[in-house]
Every structure is written in structure tokens, then in C-alpha cells.
N, C-alpha and C. Protein backbone atom coordinates (compact mmCIF):
# COMPACT_ATOMS: atom_id res chain seq x y z
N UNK A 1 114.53 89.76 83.80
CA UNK A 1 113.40 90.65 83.94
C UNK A 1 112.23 90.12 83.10
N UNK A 2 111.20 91.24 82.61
CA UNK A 2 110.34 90.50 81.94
C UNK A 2 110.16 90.92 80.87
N UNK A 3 111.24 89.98 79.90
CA UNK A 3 110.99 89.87 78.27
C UNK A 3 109.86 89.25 77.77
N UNK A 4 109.36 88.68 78.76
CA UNK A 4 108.49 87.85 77.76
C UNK A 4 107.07 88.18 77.88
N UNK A 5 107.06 89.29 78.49
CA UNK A 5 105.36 90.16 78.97
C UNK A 5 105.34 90.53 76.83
N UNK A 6 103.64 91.36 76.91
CA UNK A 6 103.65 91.84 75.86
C UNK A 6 103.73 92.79 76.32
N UNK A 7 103.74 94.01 75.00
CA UNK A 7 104.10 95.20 74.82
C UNK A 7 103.30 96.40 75.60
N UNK A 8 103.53 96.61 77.03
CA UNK A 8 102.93 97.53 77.59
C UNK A 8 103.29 98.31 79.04
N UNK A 9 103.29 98.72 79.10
CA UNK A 9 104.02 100.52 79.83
C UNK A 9 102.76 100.85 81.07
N UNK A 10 103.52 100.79 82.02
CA UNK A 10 102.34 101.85 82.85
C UNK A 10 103.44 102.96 83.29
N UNK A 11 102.53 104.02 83.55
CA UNK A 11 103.04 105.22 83.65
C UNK A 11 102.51 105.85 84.28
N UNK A 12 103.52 106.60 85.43
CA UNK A 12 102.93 107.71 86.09
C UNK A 12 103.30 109.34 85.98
N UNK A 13 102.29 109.57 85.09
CA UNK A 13 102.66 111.23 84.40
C UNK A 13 101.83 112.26 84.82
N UNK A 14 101.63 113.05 85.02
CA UNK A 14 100.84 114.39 85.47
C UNK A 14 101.12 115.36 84.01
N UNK A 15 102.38 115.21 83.70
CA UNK A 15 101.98 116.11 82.66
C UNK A 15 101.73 115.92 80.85
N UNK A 16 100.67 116.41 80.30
CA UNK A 16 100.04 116.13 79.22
C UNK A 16 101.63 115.93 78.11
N UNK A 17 102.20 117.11 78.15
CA UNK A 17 102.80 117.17 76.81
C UNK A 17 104.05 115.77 77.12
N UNK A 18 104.42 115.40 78.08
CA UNK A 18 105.33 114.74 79.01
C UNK A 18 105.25 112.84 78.34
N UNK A 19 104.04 113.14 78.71
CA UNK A 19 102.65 111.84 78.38
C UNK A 19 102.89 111.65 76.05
N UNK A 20 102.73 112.68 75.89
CA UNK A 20 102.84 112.74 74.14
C UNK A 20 104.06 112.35 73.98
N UNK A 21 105.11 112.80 75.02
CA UNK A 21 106.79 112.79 74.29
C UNK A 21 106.66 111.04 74.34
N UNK A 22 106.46 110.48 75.32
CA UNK A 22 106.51 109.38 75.82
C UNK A 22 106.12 108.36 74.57
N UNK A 23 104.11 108.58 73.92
CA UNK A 23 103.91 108.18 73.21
C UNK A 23 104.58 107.90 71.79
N UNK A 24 104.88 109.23 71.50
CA UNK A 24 105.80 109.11 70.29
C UNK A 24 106.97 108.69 70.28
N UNK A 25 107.33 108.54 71.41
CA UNK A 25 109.01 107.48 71.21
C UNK A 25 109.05 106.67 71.46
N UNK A 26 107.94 106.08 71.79
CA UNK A 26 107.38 104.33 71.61
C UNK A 26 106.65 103.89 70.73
N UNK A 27 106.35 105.14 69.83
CA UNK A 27 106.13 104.47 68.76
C UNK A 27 105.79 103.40 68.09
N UNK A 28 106.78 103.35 67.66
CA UNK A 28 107.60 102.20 66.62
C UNK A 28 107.35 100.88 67.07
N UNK A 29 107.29 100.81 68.70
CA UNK A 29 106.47 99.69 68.86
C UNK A 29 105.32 99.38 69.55
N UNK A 30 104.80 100.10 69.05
CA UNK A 30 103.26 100.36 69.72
C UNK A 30 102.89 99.34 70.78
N UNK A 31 102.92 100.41 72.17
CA UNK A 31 102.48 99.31 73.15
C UNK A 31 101.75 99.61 73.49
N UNK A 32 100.90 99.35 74.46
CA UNK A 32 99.52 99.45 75.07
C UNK A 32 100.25 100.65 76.52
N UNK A 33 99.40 101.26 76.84
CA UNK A 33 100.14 102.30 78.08
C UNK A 33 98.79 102.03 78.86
N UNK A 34 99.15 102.38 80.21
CA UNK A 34 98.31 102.48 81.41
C UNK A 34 98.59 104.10 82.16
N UNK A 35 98.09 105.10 81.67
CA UNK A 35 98.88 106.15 82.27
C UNK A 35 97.99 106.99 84.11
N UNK A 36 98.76 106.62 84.36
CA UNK A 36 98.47 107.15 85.79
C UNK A 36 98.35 109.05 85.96
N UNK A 37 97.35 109.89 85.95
CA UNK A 37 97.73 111.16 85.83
C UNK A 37 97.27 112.49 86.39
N UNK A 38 96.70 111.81 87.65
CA UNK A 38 96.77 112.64 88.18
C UNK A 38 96.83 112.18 90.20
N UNK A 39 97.97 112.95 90.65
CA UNK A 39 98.88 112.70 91.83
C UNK A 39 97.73 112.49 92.90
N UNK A 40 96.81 113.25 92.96
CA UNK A 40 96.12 113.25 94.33
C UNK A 40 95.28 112.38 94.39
N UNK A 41 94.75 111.38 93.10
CA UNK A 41 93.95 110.43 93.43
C UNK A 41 94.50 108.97 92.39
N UNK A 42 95.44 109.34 91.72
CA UNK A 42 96.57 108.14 91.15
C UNK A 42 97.50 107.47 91.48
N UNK A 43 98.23 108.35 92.26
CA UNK A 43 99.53 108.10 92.92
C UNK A 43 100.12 107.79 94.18
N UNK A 44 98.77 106.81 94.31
CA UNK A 44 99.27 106.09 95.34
C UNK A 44 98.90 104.65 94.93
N UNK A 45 99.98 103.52 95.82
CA UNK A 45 99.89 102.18 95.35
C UNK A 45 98.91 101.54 96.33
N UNK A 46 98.05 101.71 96.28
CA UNK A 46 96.92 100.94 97.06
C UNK A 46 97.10 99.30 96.62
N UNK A 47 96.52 98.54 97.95
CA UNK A 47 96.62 97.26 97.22
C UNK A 47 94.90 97.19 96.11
N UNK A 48 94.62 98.00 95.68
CA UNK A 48 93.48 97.74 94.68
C UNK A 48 94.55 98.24 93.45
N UNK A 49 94.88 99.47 92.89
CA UNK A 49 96.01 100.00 92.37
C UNK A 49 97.05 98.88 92.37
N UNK A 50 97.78 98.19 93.05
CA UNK A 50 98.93 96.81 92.98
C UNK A 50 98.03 96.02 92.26
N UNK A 51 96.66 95.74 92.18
CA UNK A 51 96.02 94.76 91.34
C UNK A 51 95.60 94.91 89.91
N UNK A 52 95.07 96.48 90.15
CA UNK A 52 95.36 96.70 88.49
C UNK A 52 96.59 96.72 87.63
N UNK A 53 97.81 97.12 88.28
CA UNK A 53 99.20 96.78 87.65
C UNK A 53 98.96 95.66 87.64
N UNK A 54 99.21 94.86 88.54
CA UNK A 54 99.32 93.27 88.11
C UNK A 54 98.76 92.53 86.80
N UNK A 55 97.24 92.88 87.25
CA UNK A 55 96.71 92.58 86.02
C UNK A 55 96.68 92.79 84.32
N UNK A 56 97.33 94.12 84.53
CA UNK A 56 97.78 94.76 82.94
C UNK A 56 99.24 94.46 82.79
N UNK A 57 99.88 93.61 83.51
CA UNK A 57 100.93 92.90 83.65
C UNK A 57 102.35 93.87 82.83
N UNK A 58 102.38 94.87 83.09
CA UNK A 58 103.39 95.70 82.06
C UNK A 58 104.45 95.30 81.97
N UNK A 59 105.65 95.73 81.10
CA UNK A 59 106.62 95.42 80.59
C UNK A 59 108.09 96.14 81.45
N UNK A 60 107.00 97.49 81.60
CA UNK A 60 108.04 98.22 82.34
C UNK A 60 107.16 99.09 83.33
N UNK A 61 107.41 99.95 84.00
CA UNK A 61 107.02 101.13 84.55
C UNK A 61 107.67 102.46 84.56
N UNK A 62 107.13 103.59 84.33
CA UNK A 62 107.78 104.62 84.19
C UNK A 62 107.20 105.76 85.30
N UNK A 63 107.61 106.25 86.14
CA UNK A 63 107.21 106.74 87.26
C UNK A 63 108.18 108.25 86.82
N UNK A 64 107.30 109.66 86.95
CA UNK A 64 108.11 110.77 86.85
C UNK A 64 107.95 111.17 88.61
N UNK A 65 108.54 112.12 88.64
CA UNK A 65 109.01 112.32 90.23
C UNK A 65 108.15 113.21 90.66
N UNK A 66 108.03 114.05 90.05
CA UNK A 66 107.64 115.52 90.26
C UNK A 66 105.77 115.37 89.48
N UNK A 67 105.16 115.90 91.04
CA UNK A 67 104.18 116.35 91.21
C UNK A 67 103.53 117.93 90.65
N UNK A 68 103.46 117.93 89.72
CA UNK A 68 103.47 119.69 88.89
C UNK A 68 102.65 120.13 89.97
N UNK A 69 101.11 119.65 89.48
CA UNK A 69 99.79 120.22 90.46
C UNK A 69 100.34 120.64 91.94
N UNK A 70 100.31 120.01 92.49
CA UNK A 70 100.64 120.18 93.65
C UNK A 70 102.33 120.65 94.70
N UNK A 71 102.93 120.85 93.25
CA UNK A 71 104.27 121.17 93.06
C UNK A 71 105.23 120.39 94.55
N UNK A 72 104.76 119.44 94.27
CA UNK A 72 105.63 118.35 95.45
C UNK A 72 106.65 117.41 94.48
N UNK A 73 107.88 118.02 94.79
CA UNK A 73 109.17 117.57 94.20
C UNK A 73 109.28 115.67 94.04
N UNK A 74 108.49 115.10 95.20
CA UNK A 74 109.49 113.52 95.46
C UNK A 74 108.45 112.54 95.63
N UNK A 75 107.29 113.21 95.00
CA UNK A 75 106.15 112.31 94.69
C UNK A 75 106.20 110.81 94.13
N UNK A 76 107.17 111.06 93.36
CA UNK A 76 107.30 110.14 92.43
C UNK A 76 108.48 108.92 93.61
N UNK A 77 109.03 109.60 94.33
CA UNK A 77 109.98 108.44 94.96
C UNK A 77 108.86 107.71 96.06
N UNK A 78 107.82 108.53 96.47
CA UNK A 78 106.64 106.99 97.65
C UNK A 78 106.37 106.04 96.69
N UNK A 79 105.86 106.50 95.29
CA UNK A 79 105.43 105.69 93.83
C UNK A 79 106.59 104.30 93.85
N UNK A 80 107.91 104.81 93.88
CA UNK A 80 108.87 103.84 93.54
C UNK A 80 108.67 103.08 94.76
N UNK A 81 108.72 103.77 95.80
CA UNK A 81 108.68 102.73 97.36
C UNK A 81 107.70 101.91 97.53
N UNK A 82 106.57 102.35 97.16
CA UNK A 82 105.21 101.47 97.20
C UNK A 82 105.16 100.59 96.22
N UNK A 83 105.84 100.25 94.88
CA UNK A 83 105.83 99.41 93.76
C UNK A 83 106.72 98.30 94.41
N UNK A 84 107.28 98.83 95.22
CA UNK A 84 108.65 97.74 95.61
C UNK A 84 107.74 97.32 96.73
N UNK A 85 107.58 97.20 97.76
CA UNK A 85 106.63 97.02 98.57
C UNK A 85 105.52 95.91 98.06
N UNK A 86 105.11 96.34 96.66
CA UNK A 86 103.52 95.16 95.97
C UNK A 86 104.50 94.44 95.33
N UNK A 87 105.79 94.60 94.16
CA UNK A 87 106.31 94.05 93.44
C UNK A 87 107.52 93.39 93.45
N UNK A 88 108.44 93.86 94.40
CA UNK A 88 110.32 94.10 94.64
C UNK A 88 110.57 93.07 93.14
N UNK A 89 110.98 94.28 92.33
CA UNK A 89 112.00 93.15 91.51
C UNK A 89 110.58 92.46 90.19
N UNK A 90 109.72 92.59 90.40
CA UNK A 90 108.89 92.10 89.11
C UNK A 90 108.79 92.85 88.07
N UNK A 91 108.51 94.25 87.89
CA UNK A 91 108.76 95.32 87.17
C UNK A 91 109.74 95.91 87.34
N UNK A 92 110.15 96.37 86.03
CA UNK A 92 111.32 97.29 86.18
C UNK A 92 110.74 98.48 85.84
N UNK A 93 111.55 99.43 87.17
CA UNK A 93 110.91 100.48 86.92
C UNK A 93 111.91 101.29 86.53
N UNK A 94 111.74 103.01 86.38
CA UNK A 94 112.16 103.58 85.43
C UNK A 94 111.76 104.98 85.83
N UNK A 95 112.89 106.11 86.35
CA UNK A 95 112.39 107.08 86.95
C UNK A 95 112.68 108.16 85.60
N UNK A 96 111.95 109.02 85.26
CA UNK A 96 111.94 109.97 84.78
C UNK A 96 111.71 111.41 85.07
N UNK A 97 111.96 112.22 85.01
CA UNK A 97 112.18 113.61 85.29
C UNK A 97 112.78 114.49 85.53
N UNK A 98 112.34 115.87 85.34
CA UNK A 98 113.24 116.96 84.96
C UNK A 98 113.98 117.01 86.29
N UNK A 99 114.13 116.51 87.54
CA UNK A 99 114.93 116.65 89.15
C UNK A 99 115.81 115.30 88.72
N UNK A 100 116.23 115.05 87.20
CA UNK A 100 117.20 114.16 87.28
C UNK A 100 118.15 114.42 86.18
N UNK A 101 119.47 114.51 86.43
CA UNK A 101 120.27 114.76 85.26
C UNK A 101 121.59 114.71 85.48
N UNK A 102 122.49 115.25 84.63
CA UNK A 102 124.05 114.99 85.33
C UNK A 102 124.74 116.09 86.34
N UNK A 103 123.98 116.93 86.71
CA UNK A 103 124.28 118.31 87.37
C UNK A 103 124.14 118.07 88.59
N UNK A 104 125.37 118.52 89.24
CA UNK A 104 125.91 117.96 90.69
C UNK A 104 124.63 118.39 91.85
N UNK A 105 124.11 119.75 91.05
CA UNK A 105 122.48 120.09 92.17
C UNK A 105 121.56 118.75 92.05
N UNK A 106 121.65 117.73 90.92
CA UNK A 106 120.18 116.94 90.88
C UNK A 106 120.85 115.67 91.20
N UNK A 107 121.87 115.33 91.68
CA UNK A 107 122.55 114.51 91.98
C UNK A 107 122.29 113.02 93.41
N UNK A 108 121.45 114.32 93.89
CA UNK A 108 120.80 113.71 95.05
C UNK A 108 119.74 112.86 94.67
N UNK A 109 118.86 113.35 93.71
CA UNK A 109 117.55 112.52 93.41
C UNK A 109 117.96 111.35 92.61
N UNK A 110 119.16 112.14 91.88
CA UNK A 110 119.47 110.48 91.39
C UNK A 110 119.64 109.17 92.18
N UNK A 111 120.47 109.19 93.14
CA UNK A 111 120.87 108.72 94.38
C UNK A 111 119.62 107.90 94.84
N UNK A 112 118.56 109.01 95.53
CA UNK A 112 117.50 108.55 96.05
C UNK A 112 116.74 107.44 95.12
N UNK A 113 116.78 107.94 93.99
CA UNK A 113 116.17 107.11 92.71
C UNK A 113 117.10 105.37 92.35
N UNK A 114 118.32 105.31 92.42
CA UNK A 114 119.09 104.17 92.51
C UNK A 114 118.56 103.12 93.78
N UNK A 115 118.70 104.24 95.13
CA UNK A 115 118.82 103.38 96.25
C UNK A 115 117.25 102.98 96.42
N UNK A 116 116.45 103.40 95.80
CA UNK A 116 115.29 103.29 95.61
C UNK A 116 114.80 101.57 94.95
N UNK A 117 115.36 101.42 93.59
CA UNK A 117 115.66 100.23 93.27
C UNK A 117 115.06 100.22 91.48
N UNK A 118 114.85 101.65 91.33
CA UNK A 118 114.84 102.07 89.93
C UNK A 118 116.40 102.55 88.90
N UNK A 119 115.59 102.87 87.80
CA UNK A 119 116.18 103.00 86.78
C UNK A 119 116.22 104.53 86.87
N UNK A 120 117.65 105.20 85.85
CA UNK A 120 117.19 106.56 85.66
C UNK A 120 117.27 107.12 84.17
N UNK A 121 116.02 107.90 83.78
CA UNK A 121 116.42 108.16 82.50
C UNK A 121 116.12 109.85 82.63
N UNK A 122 116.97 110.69 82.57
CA UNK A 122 117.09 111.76 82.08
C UNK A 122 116.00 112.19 81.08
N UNK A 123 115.13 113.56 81.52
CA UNK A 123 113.80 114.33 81.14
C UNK A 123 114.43 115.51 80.84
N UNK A 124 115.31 115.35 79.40
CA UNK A 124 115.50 117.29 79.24
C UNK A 124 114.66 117.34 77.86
N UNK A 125 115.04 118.17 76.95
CA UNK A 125 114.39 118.97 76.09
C UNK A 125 114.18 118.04 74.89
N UNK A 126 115.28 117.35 74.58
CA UNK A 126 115.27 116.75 73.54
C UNK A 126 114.28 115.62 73.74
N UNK A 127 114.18 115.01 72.46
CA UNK A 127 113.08 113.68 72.39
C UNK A 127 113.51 112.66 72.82
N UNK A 128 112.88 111.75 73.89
CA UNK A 128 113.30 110.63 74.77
C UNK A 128 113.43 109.61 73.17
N UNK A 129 113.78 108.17 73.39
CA UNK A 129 113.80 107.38 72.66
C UNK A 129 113.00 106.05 73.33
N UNK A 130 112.85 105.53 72.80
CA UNK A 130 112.28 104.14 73.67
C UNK A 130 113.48 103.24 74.11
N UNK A 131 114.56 103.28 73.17
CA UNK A 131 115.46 102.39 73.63
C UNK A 131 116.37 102.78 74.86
N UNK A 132 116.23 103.94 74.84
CA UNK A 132 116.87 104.61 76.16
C UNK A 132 116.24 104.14 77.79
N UNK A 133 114.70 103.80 77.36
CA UNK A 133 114.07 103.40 78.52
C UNK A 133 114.17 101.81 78.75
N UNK A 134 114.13 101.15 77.41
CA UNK A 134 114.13 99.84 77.23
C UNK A 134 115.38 99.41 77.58
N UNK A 135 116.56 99.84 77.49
CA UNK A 135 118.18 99.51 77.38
C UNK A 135 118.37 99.72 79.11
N UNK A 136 117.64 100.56 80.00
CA UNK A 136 117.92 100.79 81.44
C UNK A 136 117.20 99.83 81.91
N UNK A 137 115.97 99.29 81.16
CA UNK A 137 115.19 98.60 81.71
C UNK A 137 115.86 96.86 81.73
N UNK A 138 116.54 96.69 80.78
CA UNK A 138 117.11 94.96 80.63
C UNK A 138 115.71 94.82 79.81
N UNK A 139 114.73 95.47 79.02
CA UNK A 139 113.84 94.93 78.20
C UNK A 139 114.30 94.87 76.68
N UNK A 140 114.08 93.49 75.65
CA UNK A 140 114.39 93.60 74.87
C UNK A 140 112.80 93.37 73.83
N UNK A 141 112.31 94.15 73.18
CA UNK A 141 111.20 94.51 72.18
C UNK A 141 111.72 93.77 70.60
């Protein structure tokens, strides 16, 4: 994958406090973020959008699923389809959100999220870590 990018994250978040957890558990190694945040005019991979990723060349990508605003559940899975589509396999991406966890109801999105060609990291209450995203990702910081 790509160890040898520098230190930087794009992200597709809609929600503010979501966006802070994120910051603070990357901390420690302060990377540069690209945050994508709002669905109806962010979240889609245009090939102008595929060029600004490219160009900010990130380390990883972190794509959440769920569309709050517009309360559209699987937003986040066209995000994963369209990255694969500009990228297959150059970024690793990295699904986050609360429609993912070990509970046989969210089981499906996980699924969708695998066959997709992402990563999954679990969005509950507690504080994410970076290595949790970094360790799914094959990135080593």
C-alpha cells in the first residue's frame, strides 16, 4: 500500500463532532486532513474531485456512510464505488460509521463495505484511535 506517502487523510464526514473525534486520535501524528463535508455538493467523485485526491496524494481515506443531512443511510458506499472506479487499489480506504458494528442488524453494511473493497472500522461511543484505522489500513506511521 502506500507507506511511503506523507502524513495525510482525506475524509468524508458530514458530521462536525465526528470530524473532532477523528482529529484528536490522529493526533500524535499530526497529519494534514482533506475533509470532505458536506454530501450534496462533496460527495461525489467527479473526475475534477479524483484530481484533487490525487493531488493531495493521501495516505489513507476515510469515508463515513451515512448521510445525516439528508438522512440517506449508503451514501457513503457510491463514495467507496466511485474511489475504486478513479483509484482501484491506490488508496486504502476505510469505512466508518455508526451502520457498522458487530450486531447481526448492521451486518449487512459490513458486507456491502468488504465487497466494496474497503476497510471497516467501527463508529461507537468510545474514542477511535489512529492505529485502529492505520492497522486496517496496512499503513505504517
Amino acid at each position: 500500500m502506500n507507506n511511503s506517502n506523507p502524513r495525510r487523510v482525506v475524509c468524508f464526514e458530514d458530521n462536525k463532532d465526528s470530524r473532532d473525534r477523528l482529529l484528536r486520535a490522529f493526533s500524535e501524528y499530526a497529519p494534514e486532513f482533506k475533509f470532505f463535508i458536506d454530501p450534496a455538493n462533496d460527495w461525489d467523485v467527479t473526475d475534477k474531485r479524483a484530481r484533487e485526491i490525487e493531488e493531495f496524494n493521501p495516505t489513507l481515506i476515510i469515508i463515513d456512510l451515512k448521510d445525516d443531512k439528508r438522512r440517506k443511510k449508503e451514501a457513503g458506499l457510491r463514495i467507496i464505488r466511485q474511489l475504486n472506479e478513479h483509484f482501484k487499489d491506490r488508496f486504502p480506504l476505510i469505512a466508518w460509521s455508526v451502520l457498522l458494528s458487530d450486531k447481526p442488524t448492521d451486518q449487512r453494511y459490513v458486507n456491502l463495505v468488504l465487497d466494496g473493497g474497503a476497510h471497516v472500522v467501527f463508529k461507537s461511543k468510545k474514542r477511535p484511535t489512529a492505529n485502529q484505522f492505520l492497522s486496517r489500513a496496512g499503513v505504517i506511521w
